[in-house]
Protein backbone atom coordinates (compact mmCIF):
# COMPACT_ATOMS: atom_id res chain seq x y z
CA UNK A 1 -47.43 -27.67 -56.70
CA UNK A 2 -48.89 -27.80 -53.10
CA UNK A 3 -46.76 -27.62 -49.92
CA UNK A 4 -45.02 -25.92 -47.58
CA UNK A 5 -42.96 -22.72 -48.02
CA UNK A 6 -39.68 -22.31 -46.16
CA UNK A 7 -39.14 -18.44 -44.55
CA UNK A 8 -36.61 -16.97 -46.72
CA UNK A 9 -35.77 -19.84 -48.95
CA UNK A 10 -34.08 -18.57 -52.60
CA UNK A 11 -36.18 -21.06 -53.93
CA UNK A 12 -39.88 -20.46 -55.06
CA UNK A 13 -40.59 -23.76 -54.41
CA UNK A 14 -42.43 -25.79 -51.50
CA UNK A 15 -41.70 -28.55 -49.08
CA UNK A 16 -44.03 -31.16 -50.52
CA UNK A 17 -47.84 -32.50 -48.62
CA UNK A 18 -46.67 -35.60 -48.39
CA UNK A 19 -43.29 -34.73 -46.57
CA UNK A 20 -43.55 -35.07 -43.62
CA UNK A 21 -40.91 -33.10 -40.94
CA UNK A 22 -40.09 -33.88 -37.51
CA UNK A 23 -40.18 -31.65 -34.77
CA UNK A 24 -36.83 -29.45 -34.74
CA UNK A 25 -36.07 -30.62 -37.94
CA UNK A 26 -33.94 -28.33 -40.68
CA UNK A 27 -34.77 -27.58 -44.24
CA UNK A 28 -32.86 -25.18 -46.21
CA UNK A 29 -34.30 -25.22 -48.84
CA UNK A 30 -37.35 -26.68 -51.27
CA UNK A 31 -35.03 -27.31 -54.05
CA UNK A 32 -34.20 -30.54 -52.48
CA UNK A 33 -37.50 -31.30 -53.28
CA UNK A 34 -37.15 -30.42 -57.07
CA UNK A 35 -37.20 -33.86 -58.24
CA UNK A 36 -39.63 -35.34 -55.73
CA UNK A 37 -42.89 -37.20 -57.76
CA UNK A 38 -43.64 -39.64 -55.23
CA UNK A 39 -47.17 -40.30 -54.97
CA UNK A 40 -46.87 -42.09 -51.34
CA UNK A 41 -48.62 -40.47 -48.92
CA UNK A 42 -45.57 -40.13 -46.85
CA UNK A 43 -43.26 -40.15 -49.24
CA UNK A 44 -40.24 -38.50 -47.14
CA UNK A 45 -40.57 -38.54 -43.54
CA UNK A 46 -37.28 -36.87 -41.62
CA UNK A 47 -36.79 -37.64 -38.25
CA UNK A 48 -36.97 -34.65 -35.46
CA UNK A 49 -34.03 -32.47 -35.24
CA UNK A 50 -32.67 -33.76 -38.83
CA UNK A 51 -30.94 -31.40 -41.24
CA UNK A 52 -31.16 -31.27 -44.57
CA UNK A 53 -28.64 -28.56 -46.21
CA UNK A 54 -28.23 -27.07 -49.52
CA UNK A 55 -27.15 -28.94 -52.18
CA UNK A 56 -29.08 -31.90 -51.38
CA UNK A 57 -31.73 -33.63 -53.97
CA UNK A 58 -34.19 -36.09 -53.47
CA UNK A 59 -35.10 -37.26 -56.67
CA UNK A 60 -37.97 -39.83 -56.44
CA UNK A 61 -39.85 -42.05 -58.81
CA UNK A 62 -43.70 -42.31 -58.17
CA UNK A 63 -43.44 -44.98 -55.67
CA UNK A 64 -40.75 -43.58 -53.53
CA UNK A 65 -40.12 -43.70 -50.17
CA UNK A 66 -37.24 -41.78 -47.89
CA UNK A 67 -36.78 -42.38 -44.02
CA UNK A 68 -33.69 -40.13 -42.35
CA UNK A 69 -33.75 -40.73 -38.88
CA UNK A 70 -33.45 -38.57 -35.66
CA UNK A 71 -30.14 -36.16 -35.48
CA UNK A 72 -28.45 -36.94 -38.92
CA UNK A 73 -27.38 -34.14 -41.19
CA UNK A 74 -27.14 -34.33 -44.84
CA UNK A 75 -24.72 -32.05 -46.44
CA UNK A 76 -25.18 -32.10 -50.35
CA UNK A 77 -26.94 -35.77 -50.89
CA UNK A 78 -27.73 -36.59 -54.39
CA UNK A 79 -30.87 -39.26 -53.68
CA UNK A 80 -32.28 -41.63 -56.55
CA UNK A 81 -34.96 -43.51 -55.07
CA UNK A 82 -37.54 -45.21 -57.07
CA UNK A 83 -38.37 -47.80 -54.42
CA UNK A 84 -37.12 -47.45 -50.49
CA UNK A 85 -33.66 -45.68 -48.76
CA UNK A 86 -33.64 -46.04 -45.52
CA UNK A 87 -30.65 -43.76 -42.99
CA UNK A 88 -30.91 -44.16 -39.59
CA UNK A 89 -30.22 -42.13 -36.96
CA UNK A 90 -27.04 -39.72 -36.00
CA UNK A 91 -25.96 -40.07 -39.50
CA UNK A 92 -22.82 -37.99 -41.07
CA UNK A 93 -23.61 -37.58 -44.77
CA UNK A 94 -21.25 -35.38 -46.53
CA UNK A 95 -21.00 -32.88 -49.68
CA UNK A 96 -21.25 -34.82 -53.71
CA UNK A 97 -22.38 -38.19 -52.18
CA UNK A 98 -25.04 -39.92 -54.32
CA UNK A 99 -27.00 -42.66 -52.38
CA UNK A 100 -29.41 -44.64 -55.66
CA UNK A 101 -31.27 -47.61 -55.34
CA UNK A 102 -31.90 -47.99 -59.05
CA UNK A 103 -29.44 -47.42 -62.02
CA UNK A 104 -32.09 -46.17 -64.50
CA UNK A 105 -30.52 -47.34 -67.04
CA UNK A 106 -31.65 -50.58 -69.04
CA UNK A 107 -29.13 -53.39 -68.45
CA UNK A 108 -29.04 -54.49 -72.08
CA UNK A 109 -26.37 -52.48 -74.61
CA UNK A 110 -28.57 -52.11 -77.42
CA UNK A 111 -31.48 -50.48 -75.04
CA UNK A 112 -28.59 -48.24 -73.10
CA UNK A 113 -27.19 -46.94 -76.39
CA UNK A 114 -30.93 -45.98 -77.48
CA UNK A 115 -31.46 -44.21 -74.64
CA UNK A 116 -28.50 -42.48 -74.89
CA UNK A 117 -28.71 -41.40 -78.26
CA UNK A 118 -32.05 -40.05 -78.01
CA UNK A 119 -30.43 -37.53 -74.99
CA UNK A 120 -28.05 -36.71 -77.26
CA UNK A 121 -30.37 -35.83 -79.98
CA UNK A 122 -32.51 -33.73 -77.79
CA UNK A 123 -35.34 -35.74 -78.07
CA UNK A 124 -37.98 -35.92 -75.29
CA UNK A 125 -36.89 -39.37 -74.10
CA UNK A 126 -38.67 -40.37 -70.90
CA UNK A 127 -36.34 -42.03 -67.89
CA UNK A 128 -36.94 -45.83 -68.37
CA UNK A 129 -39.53 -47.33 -66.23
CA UNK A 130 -37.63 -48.54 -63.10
CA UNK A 131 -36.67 -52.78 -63.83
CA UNK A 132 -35.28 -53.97 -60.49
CA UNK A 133 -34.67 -51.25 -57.64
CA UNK A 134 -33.17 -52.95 -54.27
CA UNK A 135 -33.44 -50.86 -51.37
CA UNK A 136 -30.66 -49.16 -49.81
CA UNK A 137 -30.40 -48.75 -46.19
CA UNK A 138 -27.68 -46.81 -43.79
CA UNK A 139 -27.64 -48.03 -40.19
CA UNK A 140 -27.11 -45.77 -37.61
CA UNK A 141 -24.60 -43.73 -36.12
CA UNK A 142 -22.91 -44.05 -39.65
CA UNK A 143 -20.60 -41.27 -41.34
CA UNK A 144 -20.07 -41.30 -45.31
CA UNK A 145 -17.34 -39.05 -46.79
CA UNK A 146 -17.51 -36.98 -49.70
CA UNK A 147 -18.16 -38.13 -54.04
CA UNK A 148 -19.29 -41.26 -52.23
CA UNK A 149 -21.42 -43.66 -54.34
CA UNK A 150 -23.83 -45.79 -52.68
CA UNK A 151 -25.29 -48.22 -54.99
CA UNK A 152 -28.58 -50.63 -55.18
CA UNK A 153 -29.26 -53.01 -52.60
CA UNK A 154 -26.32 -52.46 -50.32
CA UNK A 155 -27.07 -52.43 -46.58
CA UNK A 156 -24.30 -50.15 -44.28
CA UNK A 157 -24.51 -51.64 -40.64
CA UNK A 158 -24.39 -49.45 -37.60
CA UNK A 159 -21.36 -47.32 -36.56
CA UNK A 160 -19.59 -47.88 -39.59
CA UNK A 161 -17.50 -45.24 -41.40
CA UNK A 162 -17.05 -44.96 -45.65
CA UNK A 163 -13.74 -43.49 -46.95
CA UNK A 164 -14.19 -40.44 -49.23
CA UNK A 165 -15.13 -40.62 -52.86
CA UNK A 166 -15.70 -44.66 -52.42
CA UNK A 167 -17.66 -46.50 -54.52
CA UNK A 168 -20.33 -49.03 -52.18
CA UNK A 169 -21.54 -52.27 -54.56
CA UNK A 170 -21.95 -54.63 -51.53
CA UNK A 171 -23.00 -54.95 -47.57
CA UNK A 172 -20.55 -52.84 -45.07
CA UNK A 173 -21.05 -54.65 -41.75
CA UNK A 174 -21.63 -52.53 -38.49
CA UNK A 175 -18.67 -50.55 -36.89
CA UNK A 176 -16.05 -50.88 -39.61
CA UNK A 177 -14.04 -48.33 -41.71
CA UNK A 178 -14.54 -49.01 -45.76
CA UNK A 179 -13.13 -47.24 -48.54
CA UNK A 180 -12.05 -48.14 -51.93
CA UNK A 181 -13.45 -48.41 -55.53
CA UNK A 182 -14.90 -50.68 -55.07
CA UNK A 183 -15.17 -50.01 -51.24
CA UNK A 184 -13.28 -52.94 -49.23
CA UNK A 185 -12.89 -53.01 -45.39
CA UNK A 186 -10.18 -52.06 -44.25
CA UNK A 187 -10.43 -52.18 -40.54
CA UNK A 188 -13.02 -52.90 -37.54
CA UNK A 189 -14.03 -50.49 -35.01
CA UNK A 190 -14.38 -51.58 -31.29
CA UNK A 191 -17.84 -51.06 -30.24
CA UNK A 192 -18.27 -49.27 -27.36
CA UNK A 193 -21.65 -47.91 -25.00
CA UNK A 194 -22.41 -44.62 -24.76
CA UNK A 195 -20.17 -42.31 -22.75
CA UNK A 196 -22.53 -43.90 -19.57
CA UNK A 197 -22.38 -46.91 -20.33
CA UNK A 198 -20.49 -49.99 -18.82
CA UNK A 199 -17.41 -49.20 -20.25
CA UNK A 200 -16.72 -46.20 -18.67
CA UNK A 201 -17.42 -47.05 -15.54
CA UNK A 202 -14.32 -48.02 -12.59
């Protein structure tokens, strides 16, 4: 494996080529990177000044591709992207939350229960080959609390905020508060300008 090596990291591992880091940006480690075989040529591009802390994982099927925008910190993200996951910017993502836009899984009993018996054996079972992954994507300014599950396709607008350890199977819209298994909205948040902006001002 090619890459980058990170000053001090307890892993021997690198950040992948096809990574690519903004300026200011924070890795802690290259175990995130683990589980990374995308073969994009910018397979994971993090924004400038993004952070990216222990614990997190970004494991990536061969057509991959991971955006995290400018100033959002990931605290302990469990990633399964086989096609696109988008976060924006100024994003809040906390410790235990998994963010997947494919189940891996074959939707059909009789295939599941193969697969897992053949884990269970100890067999050599390759992950299925990805059947319908939906891209994810998490708007900006948007905080997720921890064991959070993100699932396929859903879209999280801007602003919005996820309840700890809730379960996402559908579209947040922007500036709400969700939480729930499944997540359900339980409230809107007033938007509001920056702390310049017309609001503020007498």
């Amino acid at each position: 494996m090619t890459g980058r090596a990170i000053p001090g990291d307890w892993h021997p591992g690198y950040i992948p080529d096809n990574a690519i880091v903004g300026d200011g940006a924070y890795v802690q480690t290259s175990w995130s990177f683990h589980l990374s075989r995308s073969r994009r040529d910018q397979a994971i591009m993090l924004g400038e000044n993004s952070s990216i802390y222990m614990g997190c994982m970004f494991d990536m099927g061969i057509d991959a591709v991971l955006n995290v925008g400018a100033y959002s910190l990931l605290n302990g993200l469990w990633l399964i992207c086989d096609r696109r996951v988008t976060i924006g910017t100024h994003c809040l993502v906390s410790w235990n939350v998994v963010v997947m836009d494919n189940f891996r899984a074959p939707e059909d009993i009789p295939s599941r229960r193969r697969m897992l018996e053949a884990f269970a054996a100890g067999r050599n079972h390759p992950l299925p080959v990805p059947v319908n992954p939906r891209p994810v994507v998490i708007g900006n300014n948007v905080w997720i609390g921890f064991d959070c599950c993100i699932l396929p396709g859903v879209r999280i607008g801007d602003g919005s905020i996820i309840g700890a350890r809730s379960v996402v199977d559908g579209d947040i819209p922007p500036y709400c508060i969700a939480a729930g298994n499944p997540a359900r909205i339980i409230r809107f948040l007033q938007e509001k300008e920056d702390t310049l902006g017309r609001h503020n001002q007498t």
